[in-house]
C-alpha atoms as a PDB file:
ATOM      1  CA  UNK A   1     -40.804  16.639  90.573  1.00  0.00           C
ATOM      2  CA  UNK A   2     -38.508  17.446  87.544  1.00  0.00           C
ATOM      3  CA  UNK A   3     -34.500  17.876  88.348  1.00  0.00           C
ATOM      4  CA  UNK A   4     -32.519  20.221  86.478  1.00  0.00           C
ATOM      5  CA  UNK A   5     -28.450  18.990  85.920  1.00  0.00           C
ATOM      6  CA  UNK A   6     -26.023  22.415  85.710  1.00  0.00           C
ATOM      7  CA  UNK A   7     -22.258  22.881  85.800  1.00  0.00           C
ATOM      8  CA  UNK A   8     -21.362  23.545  89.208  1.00  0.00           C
ATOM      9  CA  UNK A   9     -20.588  27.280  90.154  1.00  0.00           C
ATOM     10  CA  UNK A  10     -18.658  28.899  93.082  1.00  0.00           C
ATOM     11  CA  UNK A  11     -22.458  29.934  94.646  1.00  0.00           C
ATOM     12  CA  UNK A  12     -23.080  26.625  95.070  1.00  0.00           C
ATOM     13  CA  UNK A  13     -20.365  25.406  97.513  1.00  0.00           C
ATOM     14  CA  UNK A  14     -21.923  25.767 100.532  1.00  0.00           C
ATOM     15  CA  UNK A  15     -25.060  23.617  99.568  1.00  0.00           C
ATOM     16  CA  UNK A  16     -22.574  21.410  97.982  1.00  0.00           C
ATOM     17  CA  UNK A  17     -20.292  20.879 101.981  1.00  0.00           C
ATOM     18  CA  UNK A  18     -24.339  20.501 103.070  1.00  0.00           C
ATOM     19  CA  UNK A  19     -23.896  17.157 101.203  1.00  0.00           C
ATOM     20  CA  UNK A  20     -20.356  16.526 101.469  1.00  0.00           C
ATOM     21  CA  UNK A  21     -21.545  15.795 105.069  1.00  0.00           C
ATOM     22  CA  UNK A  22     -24.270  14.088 104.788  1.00  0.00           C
ATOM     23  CA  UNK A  23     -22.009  11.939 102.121  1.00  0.00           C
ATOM     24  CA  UNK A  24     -19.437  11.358 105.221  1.00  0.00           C
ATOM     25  CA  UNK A  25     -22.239   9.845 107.422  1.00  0.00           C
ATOM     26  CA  UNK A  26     -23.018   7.311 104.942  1.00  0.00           C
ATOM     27  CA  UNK A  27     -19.515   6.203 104.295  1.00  0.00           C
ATOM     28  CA  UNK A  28     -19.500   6.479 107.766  1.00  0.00           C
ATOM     29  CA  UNK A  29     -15.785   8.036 108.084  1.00  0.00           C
ATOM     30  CA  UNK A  30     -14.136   7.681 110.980  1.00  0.00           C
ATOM     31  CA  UNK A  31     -13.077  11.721 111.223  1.00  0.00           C
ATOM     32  CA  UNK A  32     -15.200  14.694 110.804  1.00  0.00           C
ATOM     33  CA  UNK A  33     -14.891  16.495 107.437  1.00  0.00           C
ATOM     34  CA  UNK A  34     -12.116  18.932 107.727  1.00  0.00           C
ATOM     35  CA  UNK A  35     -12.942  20.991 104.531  1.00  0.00           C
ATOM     36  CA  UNK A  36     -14.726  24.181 104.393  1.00  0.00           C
ATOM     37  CA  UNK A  37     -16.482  26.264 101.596  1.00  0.00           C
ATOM     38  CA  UNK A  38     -13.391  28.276 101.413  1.00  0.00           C
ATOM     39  CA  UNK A  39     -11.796  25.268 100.390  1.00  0.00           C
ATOM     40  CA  UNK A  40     -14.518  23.554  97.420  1.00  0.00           C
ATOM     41  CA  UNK A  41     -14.214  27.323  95.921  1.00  0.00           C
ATOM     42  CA  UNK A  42     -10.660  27.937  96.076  1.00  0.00           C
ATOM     43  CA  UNK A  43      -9.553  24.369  94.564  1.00  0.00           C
ATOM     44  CA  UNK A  44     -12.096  24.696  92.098  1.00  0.00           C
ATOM     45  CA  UNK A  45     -13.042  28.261  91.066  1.00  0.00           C
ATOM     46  CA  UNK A  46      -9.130  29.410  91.206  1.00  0.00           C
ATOM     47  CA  UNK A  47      -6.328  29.189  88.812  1.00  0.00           C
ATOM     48  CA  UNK A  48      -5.677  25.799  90.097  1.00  0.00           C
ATOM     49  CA  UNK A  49      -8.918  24.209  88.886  1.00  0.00           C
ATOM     50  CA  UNK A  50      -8.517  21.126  90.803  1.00  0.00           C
ATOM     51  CA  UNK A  51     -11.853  19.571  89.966  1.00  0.00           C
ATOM     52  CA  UNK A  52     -15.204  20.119  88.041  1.00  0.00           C
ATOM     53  CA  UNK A  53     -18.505  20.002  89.487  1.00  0.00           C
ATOM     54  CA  UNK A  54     -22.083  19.635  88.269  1.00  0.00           C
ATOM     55  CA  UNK A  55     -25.193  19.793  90.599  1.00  0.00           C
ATOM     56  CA  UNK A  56     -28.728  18.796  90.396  1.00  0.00           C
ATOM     57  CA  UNK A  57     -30.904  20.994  91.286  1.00  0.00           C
ATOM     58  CA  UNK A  58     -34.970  21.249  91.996  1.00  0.00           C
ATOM     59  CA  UNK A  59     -36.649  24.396  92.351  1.00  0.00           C
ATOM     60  CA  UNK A  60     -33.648  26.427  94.319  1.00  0.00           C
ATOM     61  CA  UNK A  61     -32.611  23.738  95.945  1.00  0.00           C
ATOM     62  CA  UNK A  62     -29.448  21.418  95.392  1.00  0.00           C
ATOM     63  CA  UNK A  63     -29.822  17.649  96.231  1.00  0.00           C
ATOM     64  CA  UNK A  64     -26.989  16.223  94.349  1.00  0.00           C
ATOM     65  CA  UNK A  65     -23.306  16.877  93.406  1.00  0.00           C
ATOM     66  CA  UNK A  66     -20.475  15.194  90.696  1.00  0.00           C
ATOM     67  CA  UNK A  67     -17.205  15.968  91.333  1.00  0.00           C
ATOM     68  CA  UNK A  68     -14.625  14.907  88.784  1.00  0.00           C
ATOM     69  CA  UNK A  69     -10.552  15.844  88.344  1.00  0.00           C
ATOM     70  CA  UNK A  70      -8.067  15.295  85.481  1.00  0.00           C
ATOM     71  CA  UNK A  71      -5.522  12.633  85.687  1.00  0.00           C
ATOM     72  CA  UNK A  72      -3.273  10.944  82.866  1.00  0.00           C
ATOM     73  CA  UNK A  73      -2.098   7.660  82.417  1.00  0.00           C
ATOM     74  CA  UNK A  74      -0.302   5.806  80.048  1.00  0.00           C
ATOM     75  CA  UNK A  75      -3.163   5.831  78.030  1.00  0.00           C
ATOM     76  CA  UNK A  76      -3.123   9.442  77.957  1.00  0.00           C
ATOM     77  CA  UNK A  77      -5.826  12.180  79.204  1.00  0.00           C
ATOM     78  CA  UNK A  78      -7.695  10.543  81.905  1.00  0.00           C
ATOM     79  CA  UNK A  79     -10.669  11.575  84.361  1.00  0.00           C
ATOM     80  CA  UNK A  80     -10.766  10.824  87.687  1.00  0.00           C
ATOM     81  CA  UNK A  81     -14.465  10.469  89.072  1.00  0.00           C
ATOM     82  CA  UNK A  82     -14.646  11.318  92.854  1.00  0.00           C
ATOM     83  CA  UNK A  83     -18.249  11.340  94.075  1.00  0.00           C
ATOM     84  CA  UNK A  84     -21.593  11.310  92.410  1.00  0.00           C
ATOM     85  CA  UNK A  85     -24.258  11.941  95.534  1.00  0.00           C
ATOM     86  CA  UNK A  86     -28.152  12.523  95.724  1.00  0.00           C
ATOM     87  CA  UNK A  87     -29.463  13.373  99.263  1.00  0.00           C
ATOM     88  CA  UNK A  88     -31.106  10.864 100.591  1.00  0.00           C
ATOM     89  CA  UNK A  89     -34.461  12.109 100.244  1.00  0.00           C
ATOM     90  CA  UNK A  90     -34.250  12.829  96.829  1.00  0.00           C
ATOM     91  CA  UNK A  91     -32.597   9.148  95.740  1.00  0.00           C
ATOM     92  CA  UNK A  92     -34.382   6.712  93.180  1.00  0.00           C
ATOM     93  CA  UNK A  93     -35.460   9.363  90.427  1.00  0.00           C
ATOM     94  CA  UNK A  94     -33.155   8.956  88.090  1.00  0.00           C
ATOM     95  CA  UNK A  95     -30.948  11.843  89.594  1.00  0.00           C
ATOM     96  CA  UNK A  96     -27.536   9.940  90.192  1.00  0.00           C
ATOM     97  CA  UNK A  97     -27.784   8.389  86.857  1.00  0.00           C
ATOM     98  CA  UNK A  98     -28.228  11.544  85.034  1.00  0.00           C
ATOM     99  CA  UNK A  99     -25.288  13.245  86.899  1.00  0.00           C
ATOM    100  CA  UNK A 100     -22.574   9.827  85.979  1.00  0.00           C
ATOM    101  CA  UNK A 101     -24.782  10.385  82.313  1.00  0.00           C
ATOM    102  CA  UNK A 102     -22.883  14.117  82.874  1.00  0.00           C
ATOM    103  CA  UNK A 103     -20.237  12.939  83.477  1.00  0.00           C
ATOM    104  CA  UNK A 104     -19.717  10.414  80.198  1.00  0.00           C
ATOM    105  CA  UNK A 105     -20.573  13.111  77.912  1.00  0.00           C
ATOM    106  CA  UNK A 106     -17.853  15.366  79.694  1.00  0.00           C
ATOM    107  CA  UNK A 107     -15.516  12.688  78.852  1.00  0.00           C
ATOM    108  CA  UNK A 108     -16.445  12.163  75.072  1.00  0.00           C
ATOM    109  CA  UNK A 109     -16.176  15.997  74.243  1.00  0.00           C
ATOM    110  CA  UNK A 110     -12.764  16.512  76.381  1.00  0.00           C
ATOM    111  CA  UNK A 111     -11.599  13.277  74.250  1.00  0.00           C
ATOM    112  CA  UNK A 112     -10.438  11.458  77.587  1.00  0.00           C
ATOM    113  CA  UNK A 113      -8.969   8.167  76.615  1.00  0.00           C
ATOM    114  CA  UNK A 114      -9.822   6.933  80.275  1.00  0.00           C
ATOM    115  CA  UNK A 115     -12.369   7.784  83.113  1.00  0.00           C
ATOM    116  CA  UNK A 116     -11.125   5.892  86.235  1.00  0.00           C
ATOM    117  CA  UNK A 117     -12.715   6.218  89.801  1.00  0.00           C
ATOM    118  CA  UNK A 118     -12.577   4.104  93.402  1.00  0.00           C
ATOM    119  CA  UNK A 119     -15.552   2.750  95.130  1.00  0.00           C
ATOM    120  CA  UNK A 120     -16.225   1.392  98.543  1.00  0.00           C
ATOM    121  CA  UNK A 121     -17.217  -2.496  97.698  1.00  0.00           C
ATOM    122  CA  UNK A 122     -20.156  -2.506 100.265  1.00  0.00           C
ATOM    123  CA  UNK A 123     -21.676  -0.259  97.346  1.00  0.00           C
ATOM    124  CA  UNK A 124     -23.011  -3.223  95.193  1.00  0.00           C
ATOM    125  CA  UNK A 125     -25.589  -0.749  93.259  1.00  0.00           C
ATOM    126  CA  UNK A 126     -23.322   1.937  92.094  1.00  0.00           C
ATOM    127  CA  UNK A 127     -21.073  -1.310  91.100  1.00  0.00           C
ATOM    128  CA  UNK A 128     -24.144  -2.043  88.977  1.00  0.00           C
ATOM    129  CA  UNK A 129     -24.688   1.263  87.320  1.00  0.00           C
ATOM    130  CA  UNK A 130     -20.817   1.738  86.724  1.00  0.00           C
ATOM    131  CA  UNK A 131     -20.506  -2.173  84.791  1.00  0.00           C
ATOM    132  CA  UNK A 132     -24.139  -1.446  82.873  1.00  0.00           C
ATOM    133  CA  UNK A 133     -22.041   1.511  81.325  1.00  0.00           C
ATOM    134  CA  UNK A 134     -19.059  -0.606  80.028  1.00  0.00           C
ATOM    135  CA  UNK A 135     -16.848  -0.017  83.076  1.00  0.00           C
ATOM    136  CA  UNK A 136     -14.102  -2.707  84.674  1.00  0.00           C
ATOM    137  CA  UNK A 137     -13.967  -3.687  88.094  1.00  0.00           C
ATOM    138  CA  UNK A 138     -10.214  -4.421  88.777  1.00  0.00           C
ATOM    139  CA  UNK A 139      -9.897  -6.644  91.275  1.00  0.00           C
ATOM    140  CA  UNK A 140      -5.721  -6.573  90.854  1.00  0.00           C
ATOM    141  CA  UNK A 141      -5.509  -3.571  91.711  1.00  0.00           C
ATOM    142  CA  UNK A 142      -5.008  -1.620  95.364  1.00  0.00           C
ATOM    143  CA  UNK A 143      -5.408   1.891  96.730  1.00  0.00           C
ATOM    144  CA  UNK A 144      -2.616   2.905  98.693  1.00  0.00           C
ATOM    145  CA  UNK A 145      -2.681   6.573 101.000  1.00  0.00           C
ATOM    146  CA  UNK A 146      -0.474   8.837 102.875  1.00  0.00           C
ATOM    147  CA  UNK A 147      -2.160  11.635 105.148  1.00  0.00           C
ATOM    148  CA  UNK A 148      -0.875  15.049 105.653  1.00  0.00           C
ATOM    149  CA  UNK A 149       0.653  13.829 109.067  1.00  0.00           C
ATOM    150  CA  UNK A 150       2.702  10.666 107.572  1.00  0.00           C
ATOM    151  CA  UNK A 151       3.762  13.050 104.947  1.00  0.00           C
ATOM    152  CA  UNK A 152       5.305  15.471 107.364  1.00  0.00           C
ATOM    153  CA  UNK A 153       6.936  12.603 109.544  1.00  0.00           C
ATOM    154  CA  UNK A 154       8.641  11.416 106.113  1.00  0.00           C
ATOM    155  CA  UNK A 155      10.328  14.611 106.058  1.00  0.00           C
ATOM    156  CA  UNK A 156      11.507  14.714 109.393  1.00  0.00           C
ATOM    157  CA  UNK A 157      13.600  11.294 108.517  1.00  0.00           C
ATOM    158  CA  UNK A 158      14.556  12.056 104.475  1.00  0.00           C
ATOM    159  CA  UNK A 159      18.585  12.549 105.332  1.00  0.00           C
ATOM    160  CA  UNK A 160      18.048   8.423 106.461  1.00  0.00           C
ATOM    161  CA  UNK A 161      17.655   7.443 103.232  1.00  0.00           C
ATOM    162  CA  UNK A 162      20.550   5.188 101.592  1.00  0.00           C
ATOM    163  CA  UNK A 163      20.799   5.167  98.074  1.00  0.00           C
ATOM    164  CA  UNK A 164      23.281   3.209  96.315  1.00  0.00           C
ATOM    165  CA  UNK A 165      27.125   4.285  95.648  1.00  0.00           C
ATOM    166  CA  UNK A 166      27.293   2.911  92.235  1.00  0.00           C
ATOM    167  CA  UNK A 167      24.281   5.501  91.410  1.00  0.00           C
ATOM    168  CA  UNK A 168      27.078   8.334  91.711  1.00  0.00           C
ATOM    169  CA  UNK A 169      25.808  12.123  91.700  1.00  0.00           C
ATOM    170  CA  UNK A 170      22.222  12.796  90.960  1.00  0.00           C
ATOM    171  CA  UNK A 171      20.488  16.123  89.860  1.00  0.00           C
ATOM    172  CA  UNK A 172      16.594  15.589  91.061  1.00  0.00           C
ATOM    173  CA  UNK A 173      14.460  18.414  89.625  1.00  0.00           C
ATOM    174  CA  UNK A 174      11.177  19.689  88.143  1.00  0.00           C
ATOM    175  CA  UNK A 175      10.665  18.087  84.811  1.00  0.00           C
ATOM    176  CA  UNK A 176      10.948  20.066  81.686  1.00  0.00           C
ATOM    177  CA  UNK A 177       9.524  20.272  78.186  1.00  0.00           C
ATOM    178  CA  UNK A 178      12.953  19.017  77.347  1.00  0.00           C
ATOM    179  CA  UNK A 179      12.993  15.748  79.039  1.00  0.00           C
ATOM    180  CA  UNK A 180       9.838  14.517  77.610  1.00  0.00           C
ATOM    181  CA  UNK A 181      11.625  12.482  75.080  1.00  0.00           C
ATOM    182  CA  UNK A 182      13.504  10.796  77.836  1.00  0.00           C
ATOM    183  CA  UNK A 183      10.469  10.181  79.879  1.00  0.00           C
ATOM    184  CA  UNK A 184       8.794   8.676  77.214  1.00  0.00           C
ATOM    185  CA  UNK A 185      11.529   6.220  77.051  1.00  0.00           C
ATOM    186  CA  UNK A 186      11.284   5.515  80.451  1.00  0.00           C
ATOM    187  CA  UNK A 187       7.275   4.810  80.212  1.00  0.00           C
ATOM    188  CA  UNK A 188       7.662   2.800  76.963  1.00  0.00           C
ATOM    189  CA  UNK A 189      10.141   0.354  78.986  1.00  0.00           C
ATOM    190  CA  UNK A 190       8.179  -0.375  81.842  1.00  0.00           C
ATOM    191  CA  UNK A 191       4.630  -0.844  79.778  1.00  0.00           C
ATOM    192  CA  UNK A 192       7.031  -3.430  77.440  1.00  0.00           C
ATOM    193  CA  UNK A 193       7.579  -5.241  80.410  1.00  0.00           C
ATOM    194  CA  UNK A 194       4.302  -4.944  81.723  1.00  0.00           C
ATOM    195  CA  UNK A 195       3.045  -6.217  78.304  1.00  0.00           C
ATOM    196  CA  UNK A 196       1.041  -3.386  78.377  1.00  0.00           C
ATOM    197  CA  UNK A 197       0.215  -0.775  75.274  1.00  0.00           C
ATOM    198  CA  UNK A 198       1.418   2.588  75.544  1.00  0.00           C
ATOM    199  CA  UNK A 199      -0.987   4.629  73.694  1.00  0.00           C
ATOM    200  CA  UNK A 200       0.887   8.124  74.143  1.00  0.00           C
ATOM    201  CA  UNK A 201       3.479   9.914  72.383  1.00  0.00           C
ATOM    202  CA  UNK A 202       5.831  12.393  72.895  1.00  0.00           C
ATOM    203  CA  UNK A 203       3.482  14.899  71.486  1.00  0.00           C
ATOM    204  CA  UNK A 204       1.029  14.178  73.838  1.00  0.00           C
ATOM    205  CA  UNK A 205       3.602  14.535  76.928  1.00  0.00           C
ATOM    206  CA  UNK A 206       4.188  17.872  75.429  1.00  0.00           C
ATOM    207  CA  UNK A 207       0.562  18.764  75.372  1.00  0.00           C
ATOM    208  CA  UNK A 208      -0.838  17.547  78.286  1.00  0.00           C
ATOM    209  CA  UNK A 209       1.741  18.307  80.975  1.00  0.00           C
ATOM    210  CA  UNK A 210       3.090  21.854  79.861  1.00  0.00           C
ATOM    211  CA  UNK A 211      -0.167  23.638  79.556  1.00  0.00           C
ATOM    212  CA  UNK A 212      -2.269  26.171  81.931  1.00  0.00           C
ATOM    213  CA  UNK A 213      -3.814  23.934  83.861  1.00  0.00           C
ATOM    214  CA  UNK A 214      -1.527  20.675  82.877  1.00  0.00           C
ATOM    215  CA  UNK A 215      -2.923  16.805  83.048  1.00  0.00           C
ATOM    216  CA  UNK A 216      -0.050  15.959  85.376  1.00  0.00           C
ATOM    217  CA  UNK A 217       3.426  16.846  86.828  1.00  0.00           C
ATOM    218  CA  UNK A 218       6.930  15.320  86.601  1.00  0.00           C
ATOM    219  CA  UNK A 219       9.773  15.084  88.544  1.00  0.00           C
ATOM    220  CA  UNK A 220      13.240  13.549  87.472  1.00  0.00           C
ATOM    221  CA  UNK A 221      16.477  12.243  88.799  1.00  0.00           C
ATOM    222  CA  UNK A 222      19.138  13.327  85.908  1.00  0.00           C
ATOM    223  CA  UNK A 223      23.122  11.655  85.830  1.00  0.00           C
ATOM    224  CA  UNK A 224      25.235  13.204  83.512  1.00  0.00           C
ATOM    225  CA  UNK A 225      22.335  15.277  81.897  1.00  0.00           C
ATOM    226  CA  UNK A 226      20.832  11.659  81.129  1.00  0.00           C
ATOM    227  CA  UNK A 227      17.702  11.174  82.651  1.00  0.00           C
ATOM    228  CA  UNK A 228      17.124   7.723  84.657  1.00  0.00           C
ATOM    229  CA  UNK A 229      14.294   8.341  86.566  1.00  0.00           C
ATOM    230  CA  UNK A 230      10.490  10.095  86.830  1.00  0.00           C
ATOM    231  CA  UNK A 231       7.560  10.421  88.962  1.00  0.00           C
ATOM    232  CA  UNK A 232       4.763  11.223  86.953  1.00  0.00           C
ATOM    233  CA  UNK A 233       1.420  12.576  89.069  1.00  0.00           C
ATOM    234  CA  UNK A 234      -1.407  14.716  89.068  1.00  0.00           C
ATOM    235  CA  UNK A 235      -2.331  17.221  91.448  1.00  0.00           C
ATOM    236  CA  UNK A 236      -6.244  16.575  92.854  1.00  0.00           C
ATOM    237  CA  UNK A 237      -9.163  17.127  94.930  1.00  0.00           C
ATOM    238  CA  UNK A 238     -10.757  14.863  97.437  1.00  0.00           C
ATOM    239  CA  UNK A 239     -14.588  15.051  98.832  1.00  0.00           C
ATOM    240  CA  UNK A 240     -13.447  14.365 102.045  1.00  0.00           C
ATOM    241  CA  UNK A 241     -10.077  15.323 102.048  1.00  0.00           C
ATOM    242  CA  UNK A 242      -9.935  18.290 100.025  1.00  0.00           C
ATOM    243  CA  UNK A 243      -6.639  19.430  98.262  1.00  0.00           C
ATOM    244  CA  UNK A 244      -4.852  16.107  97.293  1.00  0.00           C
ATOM    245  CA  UNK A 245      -2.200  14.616  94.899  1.00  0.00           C
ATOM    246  CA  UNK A 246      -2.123  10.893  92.882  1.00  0.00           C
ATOM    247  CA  UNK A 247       1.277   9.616  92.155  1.00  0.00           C
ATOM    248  CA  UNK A 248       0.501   7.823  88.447  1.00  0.00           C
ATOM    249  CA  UNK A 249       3.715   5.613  88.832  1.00  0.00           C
ATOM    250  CA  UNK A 250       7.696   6.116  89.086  1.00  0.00           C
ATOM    251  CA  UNK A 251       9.630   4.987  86.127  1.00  0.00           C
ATOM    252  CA  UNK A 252      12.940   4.063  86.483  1.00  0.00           C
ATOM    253  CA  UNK A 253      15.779   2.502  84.183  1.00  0.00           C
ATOM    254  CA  UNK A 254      16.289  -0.908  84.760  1.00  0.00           C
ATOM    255  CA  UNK A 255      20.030  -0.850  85.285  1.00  0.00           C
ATOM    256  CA  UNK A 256      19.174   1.553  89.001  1.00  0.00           C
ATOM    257  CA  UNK A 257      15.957  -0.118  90.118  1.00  0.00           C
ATOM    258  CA  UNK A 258      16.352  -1.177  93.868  1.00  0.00           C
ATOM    259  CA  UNK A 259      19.009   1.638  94.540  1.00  0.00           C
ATOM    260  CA  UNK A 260      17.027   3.632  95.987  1.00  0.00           C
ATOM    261  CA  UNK A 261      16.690   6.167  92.924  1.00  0.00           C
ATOM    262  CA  UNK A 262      12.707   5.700  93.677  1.00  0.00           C
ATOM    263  CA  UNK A 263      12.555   6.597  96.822  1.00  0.00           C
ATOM    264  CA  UNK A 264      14.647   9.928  96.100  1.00  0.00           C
ATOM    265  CA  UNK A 265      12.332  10.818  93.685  1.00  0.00           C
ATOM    266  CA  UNK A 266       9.342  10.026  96.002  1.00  0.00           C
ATOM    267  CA  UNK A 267      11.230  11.973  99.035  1.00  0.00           C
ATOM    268  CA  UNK A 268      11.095  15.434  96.937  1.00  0.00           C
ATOM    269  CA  UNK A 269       7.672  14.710  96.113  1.00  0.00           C
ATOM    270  CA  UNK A 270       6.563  14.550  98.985  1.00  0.00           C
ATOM    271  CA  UNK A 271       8.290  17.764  99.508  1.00  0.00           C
ATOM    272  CA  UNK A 272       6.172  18.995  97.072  1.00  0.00           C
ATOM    273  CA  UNK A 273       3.149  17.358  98.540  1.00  0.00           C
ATOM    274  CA  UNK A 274       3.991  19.074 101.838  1.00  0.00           C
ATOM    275  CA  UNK A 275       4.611  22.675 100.214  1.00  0.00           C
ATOM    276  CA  UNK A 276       1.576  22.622  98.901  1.00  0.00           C
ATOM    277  CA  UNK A 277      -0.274  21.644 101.752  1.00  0.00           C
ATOM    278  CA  UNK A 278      -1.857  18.361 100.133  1.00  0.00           C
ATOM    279  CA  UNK A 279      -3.717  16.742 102.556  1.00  0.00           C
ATOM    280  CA  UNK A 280      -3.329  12.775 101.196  1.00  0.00           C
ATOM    281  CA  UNK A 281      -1.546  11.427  98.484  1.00  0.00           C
ATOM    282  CA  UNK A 282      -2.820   8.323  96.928  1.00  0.00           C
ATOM    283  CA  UNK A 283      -1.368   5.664  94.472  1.00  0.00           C
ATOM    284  CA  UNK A 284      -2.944   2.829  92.580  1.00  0.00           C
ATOM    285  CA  UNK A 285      -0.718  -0.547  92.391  1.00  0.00           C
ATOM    286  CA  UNK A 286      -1.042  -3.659  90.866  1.00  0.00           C
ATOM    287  CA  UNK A 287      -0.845  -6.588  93.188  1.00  0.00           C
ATOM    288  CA  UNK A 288       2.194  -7.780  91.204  1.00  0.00           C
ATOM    289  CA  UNK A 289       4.316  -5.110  91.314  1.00  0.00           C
ATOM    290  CA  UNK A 290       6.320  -5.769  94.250  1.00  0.00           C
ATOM    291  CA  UNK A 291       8.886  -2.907  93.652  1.00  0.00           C
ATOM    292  CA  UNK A 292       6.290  -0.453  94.203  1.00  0.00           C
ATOM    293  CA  UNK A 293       4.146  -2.355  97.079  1.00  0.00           C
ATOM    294  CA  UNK A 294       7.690  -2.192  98.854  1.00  0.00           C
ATOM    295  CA  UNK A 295       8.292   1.102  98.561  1.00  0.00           C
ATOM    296  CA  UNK A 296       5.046   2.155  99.769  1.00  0.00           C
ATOM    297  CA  UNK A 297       5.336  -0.108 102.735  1.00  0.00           C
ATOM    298  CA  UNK A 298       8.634   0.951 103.147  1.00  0.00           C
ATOM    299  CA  UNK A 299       7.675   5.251 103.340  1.00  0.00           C
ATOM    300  CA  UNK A 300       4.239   3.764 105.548  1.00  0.00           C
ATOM    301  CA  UNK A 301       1.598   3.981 103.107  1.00  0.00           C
ATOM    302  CA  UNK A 302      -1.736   2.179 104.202  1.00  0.00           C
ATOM    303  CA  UNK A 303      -3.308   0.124 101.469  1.00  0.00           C
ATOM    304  CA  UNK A 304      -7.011   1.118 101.956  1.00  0.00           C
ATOM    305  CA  UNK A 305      -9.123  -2.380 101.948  1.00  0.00           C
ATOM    306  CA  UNK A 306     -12.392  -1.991 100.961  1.00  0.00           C
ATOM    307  CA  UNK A 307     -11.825  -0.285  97.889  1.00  0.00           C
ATOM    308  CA  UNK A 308     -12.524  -1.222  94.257  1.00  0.00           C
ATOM    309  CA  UNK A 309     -10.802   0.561  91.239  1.00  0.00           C
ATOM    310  CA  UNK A 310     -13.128   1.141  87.821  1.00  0.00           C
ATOM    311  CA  UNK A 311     -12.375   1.862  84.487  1.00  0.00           C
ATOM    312  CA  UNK A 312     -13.436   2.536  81.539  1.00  0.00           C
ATOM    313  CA  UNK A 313     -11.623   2.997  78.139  1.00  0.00           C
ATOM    314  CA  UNK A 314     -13.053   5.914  75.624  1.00  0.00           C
ATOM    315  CA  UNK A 315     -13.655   2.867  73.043  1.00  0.00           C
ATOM    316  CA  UNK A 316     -15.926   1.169  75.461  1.00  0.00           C
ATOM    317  CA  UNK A 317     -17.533   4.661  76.745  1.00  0.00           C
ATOM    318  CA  UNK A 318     -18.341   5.569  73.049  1.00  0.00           C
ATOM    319  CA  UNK A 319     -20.091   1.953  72.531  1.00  0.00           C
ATOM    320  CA  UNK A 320     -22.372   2.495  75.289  1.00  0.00           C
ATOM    321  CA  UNK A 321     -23.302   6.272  74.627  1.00  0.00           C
ATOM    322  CA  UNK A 322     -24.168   5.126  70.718  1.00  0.00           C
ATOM    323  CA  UNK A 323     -26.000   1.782  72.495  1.00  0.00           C
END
């Protein structure tokens, strides 16, 4: 029976939640899904555009979703893929593949310079699909989590946290057009000593963060009009979850790393987090980086085990779409 693949539209949530549950069962989640139709169309039919969705449909029916969100990166625009489903008795006609096939070209015409997404490892035939396409499994890298309830608890015990007296007076605050120049700076040290590229530019921080619906967020710590420190992240949707947020990384000059400038910035974001009722906040870390493992252990975040982080770059996306 022939499949039709559509953008997703509000009319299609509820058919969509159909699946989002029968999705939990199979990742066999320990909690019941929480979200509601209310939510799918609000966080993506609303101002906020949190995520895009496509469908597969046959005849009237829907028996598979995509869901993707923006993200950025320091390679610049980046999508963040968060489910591709087919009910169960519709699997092994080509239906997933076409909907990740969706996804790719979404990717080429929105000029993404990364598509980046997180898999349960037990998944060994998605893992397939994703590296037949070009994509990198990175095995140095780990998902870490806060839920809406740790994130509330961190609040309750902000006024504990020490920073440093040599840091002197700090101004923390929403970043601004203005600062990008500073927090390119900031981003161009730490990929240096990362030996890392940075593939963006000042232009592109301009562009992609200070638009209608921007590619991420920024909050700064600022001494003496100087800014010395940034959290860059992304607001987001989760299939299980619903309304969520991915801290990208926090940059901070090397002369007030371990003062505790970090965990300032991260204490007002989760104040953000928490105003806007996100319900997890997630960050990917390298194994290496030890600042940032410790400061996620030290606010409680749970590295999540079973997970594997993919990529893949626009180069290698464009070589297998002209394969």
């Amino acid at each position: 029976m022939d499949f039709t693949i559509r953008r997703g539209e509000a009319r299609d949530m509820a058919d969509i939640l159909e699946l989002i549950n029968e999705l939990a069962t199979i990742k066999k989640t320990p909690n019941p899904v929480t979200i509601t139709m209310y939510d799918l169309i609000n966080c993506g039919f609303s101002k906020a555009e949190l995520f895009t969705s496509y469908v597969a449909e046959i005849g009237d029916k829907i028996v598979g979703f995509m869901l993707f969100t923006k993200s950025y990166s320091i390679s610049g625009k980046t999508l963040r893929l968060e489910d591709v489903f087919v009910s169960s008795a519709y699997k092994k006609r080509g239906i997933g593949i076409s909907l990740f096939s969706k996804f790719l070209e979404y990717a080429e015409k929105a000029n993404a310079h990364l598509l980046e997404w997180v898999l349960q490892e037990r998944f060994k035939n998605l893992l397939d699909l994703y590296t037949t396409a070009g994509a990198k499994v990175l095995d140095h890298l780990n998902v870490y989590k806060l839920t809406k309830d740790d994130i509330k608890k961190l609040l309750v015990k902000k006024d504990t946290l020490v920073i440093d007296e040599k840091v002197g007076k700090l101004v923390v605050r929403n970043g601004e057009m203005k600062d990008m120049a500073n927090v390119l700076e900031l981003i161009e040290d730490v990929c240096e000593e990362k030996n890392v590229s940075c593939k963006i530019n000042i232009y592109d921080l301009m562009k992609d963060g200070f638009t209608k619906n921007p590619f991420f967020k920024t909050i700064v710590a600022e001494k003496n009009r100087e800014v010395i420190a940034a959290i860059l992240f992304y607001d987001s949707f989760s299939t299980l979850k619903g309304k969520s947020a991915v801290i990208e990384e926090i940059f901070v000059k090397s002369g007030y790393r371990g003062t505790g400038v970090g965990k300032l910035l991260s204490n007002h974001f989760f104040e953000y987090a928490n105003t806007n009722k996100v319900n997890r906040i997630m960050q990917i870390v390298s194994n290496k980086d030890e600042l940032t493992i410790n400061r996620n252990i030290f606010f409680g975040a749970k590295k999540i085990e079973d997970l594997k982080v993919i990529r893949i770059t626009r180069e290698e996306l464009r070589k297998f779409i002209n394969s």
